[in-house]
Protein backbone atom coordinates (compact mmCIF):
# COMPACT_ATOMS: atom_id res chain seq x y z
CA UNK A 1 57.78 -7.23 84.69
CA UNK A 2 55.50 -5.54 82.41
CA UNK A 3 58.53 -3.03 81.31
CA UNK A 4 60.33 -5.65 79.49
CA UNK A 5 57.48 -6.66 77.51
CA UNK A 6 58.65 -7.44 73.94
CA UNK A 7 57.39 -3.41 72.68
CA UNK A 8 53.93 -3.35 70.92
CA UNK A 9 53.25 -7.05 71.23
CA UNK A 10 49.79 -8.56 72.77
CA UNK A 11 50.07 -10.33 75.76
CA UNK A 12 48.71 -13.55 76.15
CA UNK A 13 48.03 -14.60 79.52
CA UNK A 14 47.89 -18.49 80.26
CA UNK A 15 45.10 -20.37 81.92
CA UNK A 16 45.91 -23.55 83.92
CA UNK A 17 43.04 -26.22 81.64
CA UNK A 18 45.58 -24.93 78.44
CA UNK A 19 48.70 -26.39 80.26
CA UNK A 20 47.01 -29.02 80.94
CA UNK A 21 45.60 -29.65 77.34
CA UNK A 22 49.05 -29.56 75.99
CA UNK A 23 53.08 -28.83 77.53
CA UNK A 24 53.90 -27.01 74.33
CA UNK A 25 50.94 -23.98 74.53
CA UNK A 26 53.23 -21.94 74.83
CA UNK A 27 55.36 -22.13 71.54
CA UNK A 28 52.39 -21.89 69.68
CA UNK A 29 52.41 -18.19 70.23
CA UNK A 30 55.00 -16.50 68.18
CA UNK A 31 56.50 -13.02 68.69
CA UNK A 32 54.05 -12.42 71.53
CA UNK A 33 54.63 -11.69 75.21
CA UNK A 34 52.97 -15.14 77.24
CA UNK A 35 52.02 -14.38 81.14
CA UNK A 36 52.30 -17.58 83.38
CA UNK A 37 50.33 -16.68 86.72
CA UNK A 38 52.16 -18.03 89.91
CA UNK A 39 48.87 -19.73 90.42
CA UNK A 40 48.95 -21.57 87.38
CA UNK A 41 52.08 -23.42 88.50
CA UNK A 42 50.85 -24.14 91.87
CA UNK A 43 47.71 -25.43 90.03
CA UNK A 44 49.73 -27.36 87.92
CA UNK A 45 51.86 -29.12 90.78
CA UNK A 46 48.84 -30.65 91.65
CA UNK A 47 48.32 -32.82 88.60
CA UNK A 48 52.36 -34.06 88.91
CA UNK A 49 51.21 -37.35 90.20
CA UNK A 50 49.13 -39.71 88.23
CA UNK A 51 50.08 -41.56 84.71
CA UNK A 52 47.09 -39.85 82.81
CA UNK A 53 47.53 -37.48 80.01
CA UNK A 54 47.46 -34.49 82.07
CA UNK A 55 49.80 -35.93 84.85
CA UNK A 56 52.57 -36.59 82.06
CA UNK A 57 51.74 -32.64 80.29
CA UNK A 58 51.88 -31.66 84.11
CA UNK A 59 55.40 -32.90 84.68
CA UNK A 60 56.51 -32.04 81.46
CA UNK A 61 55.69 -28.67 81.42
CA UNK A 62 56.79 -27.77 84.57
CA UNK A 63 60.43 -29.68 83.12
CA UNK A 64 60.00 -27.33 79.65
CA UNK A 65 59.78 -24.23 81.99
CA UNK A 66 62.75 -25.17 84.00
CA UNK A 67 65.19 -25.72 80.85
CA UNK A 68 63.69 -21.86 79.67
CA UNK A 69 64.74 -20.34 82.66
CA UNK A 70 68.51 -22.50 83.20
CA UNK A 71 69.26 -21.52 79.55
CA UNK A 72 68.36 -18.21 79.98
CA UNK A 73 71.21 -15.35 80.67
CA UNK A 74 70.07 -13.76 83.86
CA UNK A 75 67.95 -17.22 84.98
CA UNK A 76 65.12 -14.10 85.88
CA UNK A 77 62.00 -15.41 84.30
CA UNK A 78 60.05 -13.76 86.61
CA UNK A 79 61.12 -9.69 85.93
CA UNK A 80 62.94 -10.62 83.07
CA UNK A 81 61.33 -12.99 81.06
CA UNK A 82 63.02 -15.44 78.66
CA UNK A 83 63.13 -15.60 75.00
CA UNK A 84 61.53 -18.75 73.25
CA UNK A 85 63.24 -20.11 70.07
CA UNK A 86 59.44 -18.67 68.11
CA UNK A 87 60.65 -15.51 69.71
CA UNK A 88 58.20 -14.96 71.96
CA UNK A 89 59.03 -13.62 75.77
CA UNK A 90 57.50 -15.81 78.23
CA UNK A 91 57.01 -14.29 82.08
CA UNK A 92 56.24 -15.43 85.29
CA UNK A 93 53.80 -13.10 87.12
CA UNK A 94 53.95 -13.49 90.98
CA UNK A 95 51.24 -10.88 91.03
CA UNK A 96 53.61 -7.91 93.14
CA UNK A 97 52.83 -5.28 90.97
CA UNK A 98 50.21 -3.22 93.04
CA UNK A 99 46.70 -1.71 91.05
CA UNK A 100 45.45 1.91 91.99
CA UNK A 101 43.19 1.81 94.74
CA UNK A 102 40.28 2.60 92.62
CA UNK A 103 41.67 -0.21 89.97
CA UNK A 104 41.45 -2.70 92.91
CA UNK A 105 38.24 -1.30 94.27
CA UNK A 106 36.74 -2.19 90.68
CA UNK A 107 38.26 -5.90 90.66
CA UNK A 108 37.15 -6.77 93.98
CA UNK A 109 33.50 -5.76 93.87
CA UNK A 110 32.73 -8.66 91.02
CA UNK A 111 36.21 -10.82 92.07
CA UNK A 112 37.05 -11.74 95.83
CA UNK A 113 38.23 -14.61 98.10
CA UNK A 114 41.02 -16.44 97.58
CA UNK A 115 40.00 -18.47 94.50
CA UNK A 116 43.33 -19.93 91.86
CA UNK A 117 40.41 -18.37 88.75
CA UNK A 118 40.24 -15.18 90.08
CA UNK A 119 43.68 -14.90 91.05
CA UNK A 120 44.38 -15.81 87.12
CA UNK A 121 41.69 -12.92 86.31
CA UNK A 122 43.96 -10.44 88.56
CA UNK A 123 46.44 -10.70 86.32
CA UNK A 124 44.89 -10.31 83.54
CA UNK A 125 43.24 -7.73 84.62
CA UNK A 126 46.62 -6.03 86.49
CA UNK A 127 48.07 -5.89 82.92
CA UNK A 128 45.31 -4.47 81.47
CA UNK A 129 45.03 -1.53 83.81
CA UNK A 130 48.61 -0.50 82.45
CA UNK A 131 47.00 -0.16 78.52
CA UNK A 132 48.15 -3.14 77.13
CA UNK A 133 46.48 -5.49 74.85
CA UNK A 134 45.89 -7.86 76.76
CA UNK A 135 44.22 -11.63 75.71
CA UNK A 136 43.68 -14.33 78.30
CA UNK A 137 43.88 -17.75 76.87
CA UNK A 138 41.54 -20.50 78.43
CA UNK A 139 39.56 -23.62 77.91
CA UNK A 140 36.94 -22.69 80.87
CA UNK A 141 33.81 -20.87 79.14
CA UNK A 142 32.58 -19.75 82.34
CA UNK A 143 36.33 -18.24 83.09
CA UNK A 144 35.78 -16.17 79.47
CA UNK A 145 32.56 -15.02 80.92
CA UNK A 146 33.95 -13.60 83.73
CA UNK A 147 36.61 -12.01 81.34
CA UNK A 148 34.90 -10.38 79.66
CA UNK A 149 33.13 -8.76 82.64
CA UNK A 150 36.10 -6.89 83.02
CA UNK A 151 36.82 -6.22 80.18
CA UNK A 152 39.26 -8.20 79.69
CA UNK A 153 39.85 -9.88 75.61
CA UNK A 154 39.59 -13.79 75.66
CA UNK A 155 39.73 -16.45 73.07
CA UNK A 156 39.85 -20.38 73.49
CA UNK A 157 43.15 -22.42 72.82
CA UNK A 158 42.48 -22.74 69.07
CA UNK A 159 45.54 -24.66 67.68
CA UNK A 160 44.32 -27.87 67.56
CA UNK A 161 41.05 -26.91 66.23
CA UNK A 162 39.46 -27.28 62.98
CA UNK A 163 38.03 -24.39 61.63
CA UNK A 164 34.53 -25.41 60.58
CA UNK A 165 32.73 -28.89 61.59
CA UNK A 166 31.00 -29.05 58.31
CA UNK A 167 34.17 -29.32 56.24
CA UNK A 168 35.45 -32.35 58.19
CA UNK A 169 36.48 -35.55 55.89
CA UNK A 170 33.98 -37.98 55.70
CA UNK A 171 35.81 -40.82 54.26
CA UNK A 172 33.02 -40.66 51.57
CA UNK A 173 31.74 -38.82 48.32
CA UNK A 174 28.40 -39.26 46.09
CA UNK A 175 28.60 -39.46 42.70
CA UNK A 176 25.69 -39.40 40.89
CA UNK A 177 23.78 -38.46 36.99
CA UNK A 178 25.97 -38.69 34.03
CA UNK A 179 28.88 -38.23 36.23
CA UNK A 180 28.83 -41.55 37.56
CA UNK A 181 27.50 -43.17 34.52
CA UNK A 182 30.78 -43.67 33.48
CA UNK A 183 32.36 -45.43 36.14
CA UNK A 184 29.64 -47.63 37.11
CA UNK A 185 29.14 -49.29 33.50
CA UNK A 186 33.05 -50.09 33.93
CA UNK A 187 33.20 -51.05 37.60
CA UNK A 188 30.57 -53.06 37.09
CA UNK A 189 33.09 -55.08 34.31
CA UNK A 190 36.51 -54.30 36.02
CA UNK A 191 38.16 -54.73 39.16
CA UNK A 192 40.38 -51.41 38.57
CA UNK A 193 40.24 -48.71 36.28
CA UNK A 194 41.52 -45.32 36.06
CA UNK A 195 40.85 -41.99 37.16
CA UNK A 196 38.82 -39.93 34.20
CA UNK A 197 38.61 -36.70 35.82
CA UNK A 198 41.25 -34.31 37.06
CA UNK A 199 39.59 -33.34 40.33
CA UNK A 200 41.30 -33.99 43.78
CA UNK A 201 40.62 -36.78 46.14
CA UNK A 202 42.28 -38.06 49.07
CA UNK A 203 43.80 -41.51 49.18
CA UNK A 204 41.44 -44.33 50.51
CA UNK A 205 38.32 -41.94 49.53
CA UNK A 206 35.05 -44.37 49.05
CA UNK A 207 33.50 -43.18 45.64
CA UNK A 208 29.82 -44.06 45.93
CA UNK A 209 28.16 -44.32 41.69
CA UNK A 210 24.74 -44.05 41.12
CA UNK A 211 22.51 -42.73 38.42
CA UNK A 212 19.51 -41.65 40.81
CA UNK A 213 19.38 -40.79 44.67
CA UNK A 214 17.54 -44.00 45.44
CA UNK A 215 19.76 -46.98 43.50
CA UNK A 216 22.23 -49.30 45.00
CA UNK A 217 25.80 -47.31 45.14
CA UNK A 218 28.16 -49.29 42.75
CA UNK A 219 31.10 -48.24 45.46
CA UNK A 220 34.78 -47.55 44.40
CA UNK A 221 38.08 -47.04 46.39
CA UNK A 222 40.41 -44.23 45.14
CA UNK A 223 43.93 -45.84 45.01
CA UNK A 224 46.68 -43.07 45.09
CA UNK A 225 49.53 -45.21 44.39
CA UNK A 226 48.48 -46.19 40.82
CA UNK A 227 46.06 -43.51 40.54
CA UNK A 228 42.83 -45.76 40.03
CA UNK A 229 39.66 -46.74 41.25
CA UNK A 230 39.44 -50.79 42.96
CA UNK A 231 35.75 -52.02 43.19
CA UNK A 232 34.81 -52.55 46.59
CA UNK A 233 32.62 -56.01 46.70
CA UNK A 234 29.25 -55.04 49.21
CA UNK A 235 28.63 -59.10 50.09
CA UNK A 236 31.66 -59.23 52.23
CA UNK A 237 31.80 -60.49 55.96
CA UNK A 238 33.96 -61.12 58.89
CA UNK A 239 33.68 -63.40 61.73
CA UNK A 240 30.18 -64.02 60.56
CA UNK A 241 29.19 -60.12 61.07
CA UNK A 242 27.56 -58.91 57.61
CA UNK A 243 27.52 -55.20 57.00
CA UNK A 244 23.52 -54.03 57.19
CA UNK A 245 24.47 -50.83 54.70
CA UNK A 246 26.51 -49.67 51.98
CA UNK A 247 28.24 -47.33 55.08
CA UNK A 248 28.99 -50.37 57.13
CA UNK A 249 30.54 -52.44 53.51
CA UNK A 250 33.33 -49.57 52.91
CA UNK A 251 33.47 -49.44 56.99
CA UNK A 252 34.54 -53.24 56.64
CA UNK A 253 36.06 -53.06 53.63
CA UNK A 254 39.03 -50.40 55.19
CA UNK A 255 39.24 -52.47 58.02
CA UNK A 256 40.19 -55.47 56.28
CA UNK A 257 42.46 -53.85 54.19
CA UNK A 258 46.32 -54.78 55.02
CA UNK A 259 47.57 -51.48 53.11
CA UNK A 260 46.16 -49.14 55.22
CA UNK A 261 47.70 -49.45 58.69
CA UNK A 262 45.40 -46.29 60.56
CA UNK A 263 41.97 -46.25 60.04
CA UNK A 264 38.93 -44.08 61.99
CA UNK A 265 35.72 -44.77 62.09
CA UNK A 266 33.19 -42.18 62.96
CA UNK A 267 29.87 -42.10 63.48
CA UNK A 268 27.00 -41.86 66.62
CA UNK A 269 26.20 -44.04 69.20
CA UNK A 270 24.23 -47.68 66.91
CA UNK A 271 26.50 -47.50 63.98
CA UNK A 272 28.13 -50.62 64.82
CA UNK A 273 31.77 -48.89 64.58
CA UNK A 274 33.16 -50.87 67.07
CA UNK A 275 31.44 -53.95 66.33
CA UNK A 276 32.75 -54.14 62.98
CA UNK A 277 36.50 -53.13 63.93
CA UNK A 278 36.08 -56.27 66.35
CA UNK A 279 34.83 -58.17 63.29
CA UNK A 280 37.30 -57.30 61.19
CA UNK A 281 40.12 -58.02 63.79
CA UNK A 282 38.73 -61.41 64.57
CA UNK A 283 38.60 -62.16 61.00
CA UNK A 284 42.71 -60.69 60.13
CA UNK A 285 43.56 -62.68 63.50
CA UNK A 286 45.90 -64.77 62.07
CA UNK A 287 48.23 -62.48 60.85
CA UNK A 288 48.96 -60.14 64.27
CA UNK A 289 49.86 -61.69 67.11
CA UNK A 290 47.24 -59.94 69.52
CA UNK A 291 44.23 -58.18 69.51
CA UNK A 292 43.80 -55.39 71.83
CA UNK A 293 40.77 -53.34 72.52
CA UNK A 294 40.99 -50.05 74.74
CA UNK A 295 39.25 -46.95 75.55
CA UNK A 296 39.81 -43.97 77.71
CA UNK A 297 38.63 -44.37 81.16
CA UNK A 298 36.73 -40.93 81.98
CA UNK A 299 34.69 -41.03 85.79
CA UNK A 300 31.04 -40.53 85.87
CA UNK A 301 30.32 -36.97 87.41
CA UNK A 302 34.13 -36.50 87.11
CA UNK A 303 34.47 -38.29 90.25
CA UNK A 304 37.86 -40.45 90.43
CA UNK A 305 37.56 -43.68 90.20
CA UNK A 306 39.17 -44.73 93.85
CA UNK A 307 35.39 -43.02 94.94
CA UNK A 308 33.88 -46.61 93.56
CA UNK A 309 33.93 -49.48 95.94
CA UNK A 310 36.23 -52.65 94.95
CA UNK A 311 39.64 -53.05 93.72
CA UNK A 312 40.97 -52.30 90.58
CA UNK A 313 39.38 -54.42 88.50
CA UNK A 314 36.00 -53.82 90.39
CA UNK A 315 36.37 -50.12 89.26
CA UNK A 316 37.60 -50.71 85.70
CA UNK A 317 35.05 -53.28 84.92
CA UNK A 318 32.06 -50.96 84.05
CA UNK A 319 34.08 -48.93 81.58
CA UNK A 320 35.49 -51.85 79.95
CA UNK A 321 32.21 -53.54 79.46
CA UNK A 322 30.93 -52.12 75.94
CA UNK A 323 34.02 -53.73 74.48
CA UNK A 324 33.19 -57.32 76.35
CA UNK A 325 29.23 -56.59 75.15
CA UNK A 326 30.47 -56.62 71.12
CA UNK A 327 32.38 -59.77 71.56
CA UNK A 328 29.43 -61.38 72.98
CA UNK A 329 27.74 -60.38 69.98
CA UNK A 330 30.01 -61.67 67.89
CA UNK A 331 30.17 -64.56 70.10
CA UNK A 332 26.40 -65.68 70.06
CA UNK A 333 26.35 -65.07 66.03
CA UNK A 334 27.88 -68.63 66.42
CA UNK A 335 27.01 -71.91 68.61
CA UNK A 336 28.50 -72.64 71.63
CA UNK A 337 30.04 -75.59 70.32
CA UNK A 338 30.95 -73.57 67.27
CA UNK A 339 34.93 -73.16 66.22
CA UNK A 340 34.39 -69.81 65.99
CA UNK A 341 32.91 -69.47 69.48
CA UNK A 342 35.89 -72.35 70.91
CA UNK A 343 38.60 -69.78 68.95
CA UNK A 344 37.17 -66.68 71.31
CA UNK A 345 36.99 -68.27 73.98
CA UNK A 346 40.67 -69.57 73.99
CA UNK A 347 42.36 -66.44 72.62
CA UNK A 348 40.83 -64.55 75.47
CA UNK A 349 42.32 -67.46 77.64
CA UNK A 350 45.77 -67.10 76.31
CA UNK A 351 45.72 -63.41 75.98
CA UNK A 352 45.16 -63.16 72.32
CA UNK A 353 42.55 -60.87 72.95
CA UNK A 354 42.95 -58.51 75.29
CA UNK A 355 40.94 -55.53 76.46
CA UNK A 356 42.28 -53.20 78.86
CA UNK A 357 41.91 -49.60 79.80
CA UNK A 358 44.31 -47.14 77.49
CA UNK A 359 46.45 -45.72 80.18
CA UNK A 360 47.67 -49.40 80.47
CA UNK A 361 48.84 -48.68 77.19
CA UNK A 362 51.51 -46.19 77.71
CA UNK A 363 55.05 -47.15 77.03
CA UNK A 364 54.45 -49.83 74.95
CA UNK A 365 55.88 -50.92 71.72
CA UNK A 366 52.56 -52.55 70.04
CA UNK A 367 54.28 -54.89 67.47
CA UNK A 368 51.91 -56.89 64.96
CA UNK A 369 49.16 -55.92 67.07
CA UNK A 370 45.54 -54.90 65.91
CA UNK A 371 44.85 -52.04 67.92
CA UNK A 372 40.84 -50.88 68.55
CA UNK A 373 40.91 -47.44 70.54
CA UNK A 374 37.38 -46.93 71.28
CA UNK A 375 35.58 -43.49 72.14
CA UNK A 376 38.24 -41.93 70.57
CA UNK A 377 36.72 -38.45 70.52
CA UNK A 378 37.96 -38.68 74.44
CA UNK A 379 41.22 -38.29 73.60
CA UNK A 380 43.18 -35.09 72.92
CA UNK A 381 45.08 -34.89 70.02
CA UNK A 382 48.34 -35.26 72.05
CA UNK A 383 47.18 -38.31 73.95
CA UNK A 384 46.02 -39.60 69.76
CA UNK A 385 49.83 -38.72 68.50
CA UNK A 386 51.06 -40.58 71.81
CA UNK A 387 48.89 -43.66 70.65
CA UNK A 388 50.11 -44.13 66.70
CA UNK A 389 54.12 -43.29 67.95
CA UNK A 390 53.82 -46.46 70.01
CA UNK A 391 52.98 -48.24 66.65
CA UNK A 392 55.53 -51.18 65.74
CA UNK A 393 56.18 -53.01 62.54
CA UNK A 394 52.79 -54.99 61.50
CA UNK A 395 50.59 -53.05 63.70
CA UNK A 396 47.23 -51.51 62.80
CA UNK A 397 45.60 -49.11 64.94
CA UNK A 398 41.88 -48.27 64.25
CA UNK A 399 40.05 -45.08 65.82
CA UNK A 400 35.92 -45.28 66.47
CA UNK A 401 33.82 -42.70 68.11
CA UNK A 402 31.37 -40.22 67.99
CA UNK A 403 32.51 -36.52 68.26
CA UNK A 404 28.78 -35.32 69.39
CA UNK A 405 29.09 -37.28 72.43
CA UNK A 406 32.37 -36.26 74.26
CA UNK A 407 32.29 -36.15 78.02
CA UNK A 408 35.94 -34.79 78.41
CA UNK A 409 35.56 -31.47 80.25
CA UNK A 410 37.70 -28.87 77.44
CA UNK A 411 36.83 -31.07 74.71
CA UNK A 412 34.48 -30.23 72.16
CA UNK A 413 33.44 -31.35 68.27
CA UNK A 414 36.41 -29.18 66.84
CA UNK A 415 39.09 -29.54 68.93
CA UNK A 416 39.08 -33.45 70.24
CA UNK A 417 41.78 -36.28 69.03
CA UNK A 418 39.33 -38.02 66.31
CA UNK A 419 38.35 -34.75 64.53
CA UNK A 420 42.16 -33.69 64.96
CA UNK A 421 42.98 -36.92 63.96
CA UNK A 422 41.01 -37.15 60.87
CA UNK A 423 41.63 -33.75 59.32
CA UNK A 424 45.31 -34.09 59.75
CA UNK A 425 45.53 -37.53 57.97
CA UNK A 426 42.93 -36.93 55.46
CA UNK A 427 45.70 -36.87 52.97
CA UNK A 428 48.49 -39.55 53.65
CA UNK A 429 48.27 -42.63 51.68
CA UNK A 430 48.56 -44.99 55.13
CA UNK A 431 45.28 -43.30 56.42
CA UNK A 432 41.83 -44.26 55.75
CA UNK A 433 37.86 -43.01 57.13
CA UNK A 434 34.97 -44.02 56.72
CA UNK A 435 31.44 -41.77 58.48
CA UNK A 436 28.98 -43.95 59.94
CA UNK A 437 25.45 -41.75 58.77
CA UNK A 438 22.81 -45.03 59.70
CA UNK A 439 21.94 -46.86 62.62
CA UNK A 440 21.37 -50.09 62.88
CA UNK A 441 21.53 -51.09 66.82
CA UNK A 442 17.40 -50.93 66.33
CA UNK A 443 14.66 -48.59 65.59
CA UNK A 444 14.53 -47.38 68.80
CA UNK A 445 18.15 -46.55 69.04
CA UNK A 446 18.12 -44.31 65.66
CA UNK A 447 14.95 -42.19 66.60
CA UNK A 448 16.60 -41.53 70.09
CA UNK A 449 20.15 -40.50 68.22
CA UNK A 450 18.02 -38.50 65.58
CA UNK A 451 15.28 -37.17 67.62
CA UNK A 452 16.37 -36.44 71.63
């Protein structure tokens, strides 16, 4: 195998968690020789059954690999390789290529048993014991760690990362001293004005005026259409939910607004992100013809949910419960014998309102539909693009979550669907964000999310 490497190219040796994470990993590697353990496959055979995200990249990668090697000349992917249209050489290693006895000596005295990680390692490592430059791609950290015990180069799958946290869009910018000056003495007169400075800013950006740190924001929208600022009115409400902070206000305001159809909110855990998307839909509920509310369903202790007693419902009930929690909030803002409380009640009746758990969602055409994915940051940014392609004519889809608290094993701040999600919209006109900073669950919930 290893003589028909493409000549002085790395070799990038794939881990089964990248596979998993997404089909395509392996065009994302151009003019570089990619090493697919036999392990790896049999790994990945495993996950073929199942309708989550990493069932479907299971199956389809396993589908991608099979078209590679049927187009191919010789069909021999394994000796071989075949050539990928990035021109890249892709291999399948079925490990027969035998290590000096000293070479295997060395591997076995840290490495032994018949583990699918180490057997992954052996190739690595097999390659490297010939002098090439060898990298082995993986989302494990503990799997790097053992890479690099042997010496062996390793990086994480870094193409759906951002490159620094700190630069990620906030939805937001502060304006403030004779800067702002300006613009406040005219928003404070007009509805719209224009732009007055040549700097950059992305569509739906909240521009936040004020002379000194501690005044009231006189808050602006950046309108890239006509190139203007709109005055964003702070006493708004919706559904009877009143935003606490100038944060929540632009929160609302986005969410209300029928021009921009994909909206995230960020921010931690007493923010009231999801409260106020359910707010907002509520309120717009006459113009889509359902409300649904979803989140991803990940296990506690990564156990699968057919370990919990009770049937389906039984098991989905506790997941589903934060969303059915906010409604009740909503719900007891009003009397019982309250239209607004009588309209909740029935629309949940006849399906109006509907909250389900997002892998009910797939293969749906959501047409007029207000769409509330909750803990968003759960989602890869594959399983995010999957989401907003399933969006019909009328439809608004609106992202919340907090990227600090991710529970997704391979997931982290920089690489999950929301950050993903928000950098790579930042700058399209049918996009809007808005950073949740305060909390205002309680007192008690914003020293625990600022100080533990």
């Amino acid at each position: 195998m290893t003589e028909n490497f493409l000549p002085n190219k790395k070799v990038f040796v794939f881990d089964t968690n990248v596979i998993l994470h997404d089909f395509k990993s392996i065009f994302s590697f151009e003019e570089t020789n990619i090493v697919i353990p036999i392990i790896v496959l049999e790994e990945v055979d495993k996950f073929k059954k199942g309708s989550d995200t990493i069932n479907f990249n299971a199956r389809e990668f396993i589908r991608e690999l099979d078209t590679l090697s049927e187009n191919s000349e010789d069909k021999d992917i394994f000796t071989n390789g075949v050539i990928l249209p990035n021109k890249s050489k892709v291999f399948i290693d079925v490990n027969n290529e035998d290590l000096s006895d000293k070479e295997r000596e060395d591997f076995g005295r840290i490495f032994f048993g018949n583990i699918p990680d180490h057997k992954i390692l052996l190739s690595a490592y097999n390659i490297k014991c010939k002098n090439l430059r060898v990298v082995l791609i993986t989302k494990d950290i503990n799997m790097r760690m053992k890479a690099r015990s042997l010496g062996i180069n390793t990086q994480d799958y870094n193409t759906d990362k951002i490159e620094k946290l700190s630069s990620l869009f906030t939805g937001i910018e502060n304006i403030s001293g004779d800067n702002a000056k300006v613009y406040i003495d005219e928003l404070k007169n007009n509805h719209e004005i224009g732009i007055k400075s040549e700097y950059s800013i992305y569509p739906n950006t909240y521009l936040c005026y004020r002379i000194n740190e501690e005044d009231e924001a006189i808050i602006g929208k950046y309108k890239e259409d006509t190139n203007s600022i709109i005055h964003v009115n702070t006493d708004i409400s919706a559904y009877g939910v009143k935003p606490r902070n100038e944060e929540q206000a632009m929160a609302l305001d986005i969410l209300l607004d029928n021009s921009v159809p994909l909206v995230t909110v960020m921010g931690k855990a007493g923010t009231g992100k999801t409260l106020l998307a359910l707010a907002a839909a509520l309120e717009k509920r006459r113009e889509y013809r359902q409300i649904l509310l979803a989140r991803p369903i990940v296990a506690l202790s990564n156990k699968d949910l057919g370990f919990l007693p009770g049937d389906v419902n039984s098991k989905l009930e506790p997941y589903m419960q934060p969303l059915f929690d906010n409604l009740s909030v909503i719900q007891h803002l009003h009397s019982d014998d309250s239209d607004e409380s009588k309209n909740i009640r029935k629309m949940l009746e006849n399906e109006k309102i509907v909250i389900s758990p997002l892998a009910y969602i797939r293969g749906r055409s959501l047409n007029k539909i207000y769409f509330i994915v909750d803990e968003a940051q759960n989602l890869t940014p594959h399983e995010i693009k999957t989401i907003i392609t399933r969006a019909g004519e009328g439809t608004k889809i609106v992202f919340t979550g907090d990227i600090h608290q991710i529970d997704t094993p391979y997931l982290d701040e920089r690489n999950n669907g929301l950050t993903y999600l928000i950098d790579r919209m930042k700058a399209e006109v049918l996009s809007g964000t808005v950073t949740l900073e305060k909390g205002e669950r309680s007192k008690l919930a914003e020293l625990a999310a600022n100080v533990l």
